[in-house]
Protein backbone atom coordinates (compact mmCIF):
# COMPACT_ATOMS: atom_id res chain seq x y z
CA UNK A 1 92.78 126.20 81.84
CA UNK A 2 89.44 125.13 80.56
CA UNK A 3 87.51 122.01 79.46
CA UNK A 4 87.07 118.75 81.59
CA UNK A 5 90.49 116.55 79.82
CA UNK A 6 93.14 115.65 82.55
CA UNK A 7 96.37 117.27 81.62
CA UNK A 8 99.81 118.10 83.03
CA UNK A 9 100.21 121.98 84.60
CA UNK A 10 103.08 122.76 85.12
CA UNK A 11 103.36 125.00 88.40
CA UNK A 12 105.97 127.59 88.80
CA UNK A 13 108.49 127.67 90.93
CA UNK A 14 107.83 130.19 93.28
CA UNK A 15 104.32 129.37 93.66
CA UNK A 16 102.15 128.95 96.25
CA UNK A 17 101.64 125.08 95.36
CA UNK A 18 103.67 122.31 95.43
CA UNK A 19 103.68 118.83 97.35
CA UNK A 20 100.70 116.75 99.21
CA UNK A 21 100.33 119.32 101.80
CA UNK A 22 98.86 122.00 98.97
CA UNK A 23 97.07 119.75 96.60
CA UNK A 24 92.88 120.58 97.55
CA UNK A 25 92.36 116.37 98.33
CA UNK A 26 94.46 117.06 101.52
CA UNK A 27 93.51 120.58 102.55
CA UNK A 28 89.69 119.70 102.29
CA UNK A 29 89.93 115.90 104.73
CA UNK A 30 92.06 118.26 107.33
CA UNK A 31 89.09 121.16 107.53
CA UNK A 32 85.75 121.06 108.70
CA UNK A 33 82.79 121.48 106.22
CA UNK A 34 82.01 125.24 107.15
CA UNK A 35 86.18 126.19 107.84
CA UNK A 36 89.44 125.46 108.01
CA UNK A 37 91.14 123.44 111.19
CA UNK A 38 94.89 124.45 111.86
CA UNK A 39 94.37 121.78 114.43
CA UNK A 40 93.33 118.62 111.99
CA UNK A 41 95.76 119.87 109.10
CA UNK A 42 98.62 120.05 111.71
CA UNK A 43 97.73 116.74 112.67
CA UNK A 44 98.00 115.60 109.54
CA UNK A 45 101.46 116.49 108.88
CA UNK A 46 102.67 115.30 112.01
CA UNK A 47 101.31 111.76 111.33
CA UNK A 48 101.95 111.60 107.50
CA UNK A 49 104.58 113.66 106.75
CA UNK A 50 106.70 113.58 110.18
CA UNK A 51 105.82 110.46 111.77
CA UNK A 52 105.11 112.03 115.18
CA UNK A 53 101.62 111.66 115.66
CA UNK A 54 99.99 113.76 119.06
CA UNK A 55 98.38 111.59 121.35
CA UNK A 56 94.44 111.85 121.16
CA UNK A 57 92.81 114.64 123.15
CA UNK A 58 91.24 114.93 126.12
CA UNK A 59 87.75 114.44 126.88
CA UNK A 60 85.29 117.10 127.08
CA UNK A 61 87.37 120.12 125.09
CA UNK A 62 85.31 123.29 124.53
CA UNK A 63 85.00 123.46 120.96
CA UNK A 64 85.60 127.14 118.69
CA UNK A 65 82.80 129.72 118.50
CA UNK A 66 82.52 128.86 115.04
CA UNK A 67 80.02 131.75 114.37
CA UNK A 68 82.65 134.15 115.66
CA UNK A 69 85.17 132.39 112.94
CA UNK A 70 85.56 135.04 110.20
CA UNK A 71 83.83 137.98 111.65
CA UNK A 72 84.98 139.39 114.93
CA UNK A 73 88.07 136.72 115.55
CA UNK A 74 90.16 134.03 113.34
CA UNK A 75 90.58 130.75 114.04
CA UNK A 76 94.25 131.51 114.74
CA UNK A 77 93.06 134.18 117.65
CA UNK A 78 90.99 131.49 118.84
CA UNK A 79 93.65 128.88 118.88
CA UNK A 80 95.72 130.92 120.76
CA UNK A 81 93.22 131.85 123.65
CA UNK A 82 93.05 127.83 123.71
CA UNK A 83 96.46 126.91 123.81
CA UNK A 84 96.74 129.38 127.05
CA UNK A 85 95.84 126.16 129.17
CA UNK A 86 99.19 124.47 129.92
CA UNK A 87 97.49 121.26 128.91
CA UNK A 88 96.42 122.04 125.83
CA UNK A 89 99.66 124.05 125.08
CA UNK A 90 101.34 120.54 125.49
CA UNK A 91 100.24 119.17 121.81
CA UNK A 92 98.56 122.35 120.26
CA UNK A 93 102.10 123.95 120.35
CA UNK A 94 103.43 121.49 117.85
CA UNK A 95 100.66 120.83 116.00
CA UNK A 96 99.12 124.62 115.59
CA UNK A 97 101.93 126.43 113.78
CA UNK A 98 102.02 123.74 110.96
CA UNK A 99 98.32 124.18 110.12
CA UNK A 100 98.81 128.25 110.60
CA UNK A 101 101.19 128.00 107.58
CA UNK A 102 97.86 126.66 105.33
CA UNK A 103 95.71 129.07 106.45
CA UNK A 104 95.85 130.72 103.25
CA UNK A 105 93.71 127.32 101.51
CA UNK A 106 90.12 127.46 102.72
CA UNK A 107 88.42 124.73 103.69
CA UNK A 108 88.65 123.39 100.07
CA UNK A 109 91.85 124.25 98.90
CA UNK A 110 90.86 127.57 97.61
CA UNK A 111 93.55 130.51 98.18
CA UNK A 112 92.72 133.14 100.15
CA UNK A 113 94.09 136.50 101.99
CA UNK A 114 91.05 136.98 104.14
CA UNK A 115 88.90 134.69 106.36
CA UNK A 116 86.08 136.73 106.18
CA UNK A 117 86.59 140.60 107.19
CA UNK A 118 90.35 139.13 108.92
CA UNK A 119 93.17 139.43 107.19
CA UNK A 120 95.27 136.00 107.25
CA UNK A 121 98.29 135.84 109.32
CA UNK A 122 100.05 132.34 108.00
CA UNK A 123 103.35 132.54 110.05
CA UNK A 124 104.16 130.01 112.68
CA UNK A 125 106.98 129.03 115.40
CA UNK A 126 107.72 125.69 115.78
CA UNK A 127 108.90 124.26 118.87
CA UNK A 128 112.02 124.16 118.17
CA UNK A 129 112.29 127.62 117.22
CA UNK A 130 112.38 128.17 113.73
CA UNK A 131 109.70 130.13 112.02
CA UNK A 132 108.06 130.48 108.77
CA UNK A 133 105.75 132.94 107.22
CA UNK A 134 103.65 131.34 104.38
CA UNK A 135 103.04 128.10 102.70
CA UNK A 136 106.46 128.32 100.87
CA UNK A 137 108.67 128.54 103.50
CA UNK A 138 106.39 125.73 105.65
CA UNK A 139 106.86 123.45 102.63
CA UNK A 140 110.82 124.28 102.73
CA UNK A 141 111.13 123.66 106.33
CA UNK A 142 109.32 120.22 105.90
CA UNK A 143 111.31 119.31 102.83
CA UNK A 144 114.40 119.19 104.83
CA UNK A 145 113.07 116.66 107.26
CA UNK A 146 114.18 113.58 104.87
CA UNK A 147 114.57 111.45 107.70
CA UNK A 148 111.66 111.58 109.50
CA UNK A 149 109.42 111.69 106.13
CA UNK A 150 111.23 108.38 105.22
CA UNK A 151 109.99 106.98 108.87
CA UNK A 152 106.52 107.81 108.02
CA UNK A 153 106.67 106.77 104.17
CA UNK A 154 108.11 103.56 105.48
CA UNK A 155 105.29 102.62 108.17
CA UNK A 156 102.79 103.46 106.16
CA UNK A 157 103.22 101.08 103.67
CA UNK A 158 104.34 98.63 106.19
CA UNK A 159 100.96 98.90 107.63
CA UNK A 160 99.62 98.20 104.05
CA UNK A 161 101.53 95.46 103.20
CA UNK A 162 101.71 93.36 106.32
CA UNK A 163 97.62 94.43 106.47
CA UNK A 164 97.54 95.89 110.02
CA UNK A 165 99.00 98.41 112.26
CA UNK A 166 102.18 98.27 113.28
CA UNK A 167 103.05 96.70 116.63
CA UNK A 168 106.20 98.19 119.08
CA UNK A 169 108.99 95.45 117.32
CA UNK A 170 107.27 97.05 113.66
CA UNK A 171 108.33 99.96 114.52
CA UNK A 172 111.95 99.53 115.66
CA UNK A 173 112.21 97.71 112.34
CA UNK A 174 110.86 100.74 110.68
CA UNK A 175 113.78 102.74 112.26
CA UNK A 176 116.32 100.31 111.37
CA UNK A 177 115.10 100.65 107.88
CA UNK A 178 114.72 104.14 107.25
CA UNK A 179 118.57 104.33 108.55
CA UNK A 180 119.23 102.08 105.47
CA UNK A 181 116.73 103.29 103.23
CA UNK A 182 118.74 107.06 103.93
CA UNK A 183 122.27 105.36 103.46
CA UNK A 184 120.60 103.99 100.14
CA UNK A 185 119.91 107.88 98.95
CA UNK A 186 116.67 108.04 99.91
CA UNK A 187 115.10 105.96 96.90
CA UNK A 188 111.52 104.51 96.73
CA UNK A 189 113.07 101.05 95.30
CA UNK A 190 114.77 101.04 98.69
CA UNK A 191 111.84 101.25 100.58
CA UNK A 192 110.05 98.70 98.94
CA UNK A 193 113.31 96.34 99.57
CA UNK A 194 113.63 96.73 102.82
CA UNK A 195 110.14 96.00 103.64
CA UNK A 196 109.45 92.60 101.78
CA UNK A 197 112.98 91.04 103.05
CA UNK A 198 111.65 92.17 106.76
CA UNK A 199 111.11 89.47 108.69
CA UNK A 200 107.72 91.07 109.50
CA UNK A 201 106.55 91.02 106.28
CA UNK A 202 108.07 87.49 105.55
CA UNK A 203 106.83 85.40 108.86
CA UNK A 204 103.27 87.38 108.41
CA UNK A 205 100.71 85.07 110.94
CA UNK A 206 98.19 82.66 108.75
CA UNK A 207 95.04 84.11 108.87
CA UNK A 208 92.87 81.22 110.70
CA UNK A 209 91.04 78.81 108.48
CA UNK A 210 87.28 79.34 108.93
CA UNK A 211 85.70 76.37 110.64
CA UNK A 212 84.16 73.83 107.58
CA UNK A 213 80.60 74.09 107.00
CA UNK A 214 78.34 71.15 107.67
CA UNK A 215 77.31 69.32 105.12
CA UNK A 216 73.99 70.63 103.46
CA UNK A 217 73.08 68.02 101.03
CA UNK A 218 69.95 66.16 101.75
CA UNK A 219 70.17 62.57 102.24
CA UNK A 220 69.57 59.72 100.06
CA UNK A 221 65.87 60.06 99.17
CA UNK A 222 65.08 56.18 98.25
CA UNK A 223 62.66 54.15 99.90
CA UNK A 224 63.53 51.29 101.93
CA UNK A 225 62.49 49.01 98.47
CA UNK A 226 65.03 51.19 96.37
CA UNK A 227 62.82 53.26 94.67
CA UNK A 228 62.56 57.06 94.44
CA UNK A 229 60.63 58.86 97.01
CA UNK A 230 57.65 60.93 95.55
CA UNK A 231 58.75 64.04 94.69
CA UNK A 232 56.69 67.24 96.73
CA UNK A 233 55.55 70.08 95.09
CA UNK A 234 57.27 73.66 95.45
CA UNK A 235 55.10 75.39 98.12
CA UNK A 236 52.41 77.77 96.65
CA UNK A 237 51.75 75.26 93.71
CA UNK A 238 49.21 72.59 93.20
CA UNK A 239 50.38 69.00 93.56
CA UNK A 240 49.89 66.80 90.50
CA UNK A 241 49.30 63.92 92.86
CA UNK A 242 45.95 63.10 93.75
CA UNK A 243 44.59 64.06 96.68
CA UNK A 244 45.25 61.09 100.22
């Protein structure tokens, strides 16, 4: 490809691209500036694509030897020294493996076989047990989750239409409606349906009226005999009047 037009590709089939979790927009907000973050991009998919978000983590976690990244260890060797701490292991073991089968994109998209002088290993095991080894067969594995990607799809834009985050009744509406939205065959038009005849999105709360702004306007300016007051000069001018 070459000049600056937008234009369709068309990607092949058995390529290393395909879906939101390849395109460079996503693979560069889930890294860091300098590298790539299993961690963040696993996060990522778990929110977005699964709607399972981990809860936030702990205070005071050691962060990588990001110099070491690339040279004498990979972030995956790193990762996995971390997750030996049962309390990390907890949410790292779900969301690690999904950003190991990335690891190929650099921290812009790019593909890659190396991270540095270390060869890339971009297998994973999910908790559940089923592994992958590459991009492809990570995208496969998520493709099959229809029902939990029609969970997420569905809260997300029920956060955007009802114009904040979803409360605990929100989302036991969500379920209800992704149950319909699957018996429906899965299609968008569905989704869209069952969120505007949701009661949430058709009770919304008012937004509170602002409180009414007192009256600037200067009162009447005539003298008690009915004529005009004087009028004063802009400050920084010279009067016209004569001097008092």
């Amino acid at each position: 490809m070459s000049g600056t037009d937008f234009r369709r590709v068309a990607l092949p089939v058995d390529g290393v691209r395909g879906g939101v979790i390849t395109q460079a927009s996503v693979l560069t907000v889930s890294s860091y500036a300098t590298r790539t973050s299993p961690v963040l991009r696993g996060r990522w998919i778990l929110d977005n694509i699964l709607a399972a978000p981990p809860p936030d983590p702990p205070p005071n976690v050691p962060s990588l030897d990001a110099a070491g990244v690339g040279t004498t260890t990979s972030v995956r060797q790193q990762l996995e020294q971390h997750r030996a701490d049962p309390i990390c292991a907890s949410c790292h073991k779900r969301m690690d493996p999904l950003g190991f089968g990335l690891e190929n994109f650099d921290a812009v998209g790019a593909w890659r076989t190396t991270d540095g002088t270390v060869p890339i290993d971009a297998s994973g095991t999910l908790p559940d047990g089923r592994t992958f080894a590459g991009p492809q067969q990570l995208r496969a594995i998520l493709a099959a989750q229809r029902d939990a990607f029609t969970r997420a799809i569905t809260g997300k834009l029920m956060t955007y239409a009802l114009g904040r985050g979803l409360e605990r009744a929100d989302r036991r509406d969500v379920a209800k409606m992704a149950k319909a939205i699957a018996a429906d065959r899965y299609r968008f038009s569905s989704v869209v349906l069952e969120i505007v005849n949701s009661p949430a999105f058709q009770m919304r709360r008012a937004e509170p009226k602002p409180a009414p702004v007192p009256d600037s306007t200067p009162a009447d300016t005539r003298t008690v005999q009915g004529h005009p007051a004087p009028e004063r000069a802009p400050q920084g001018t010279l009067s016209q009047e004569p001097g008092r």
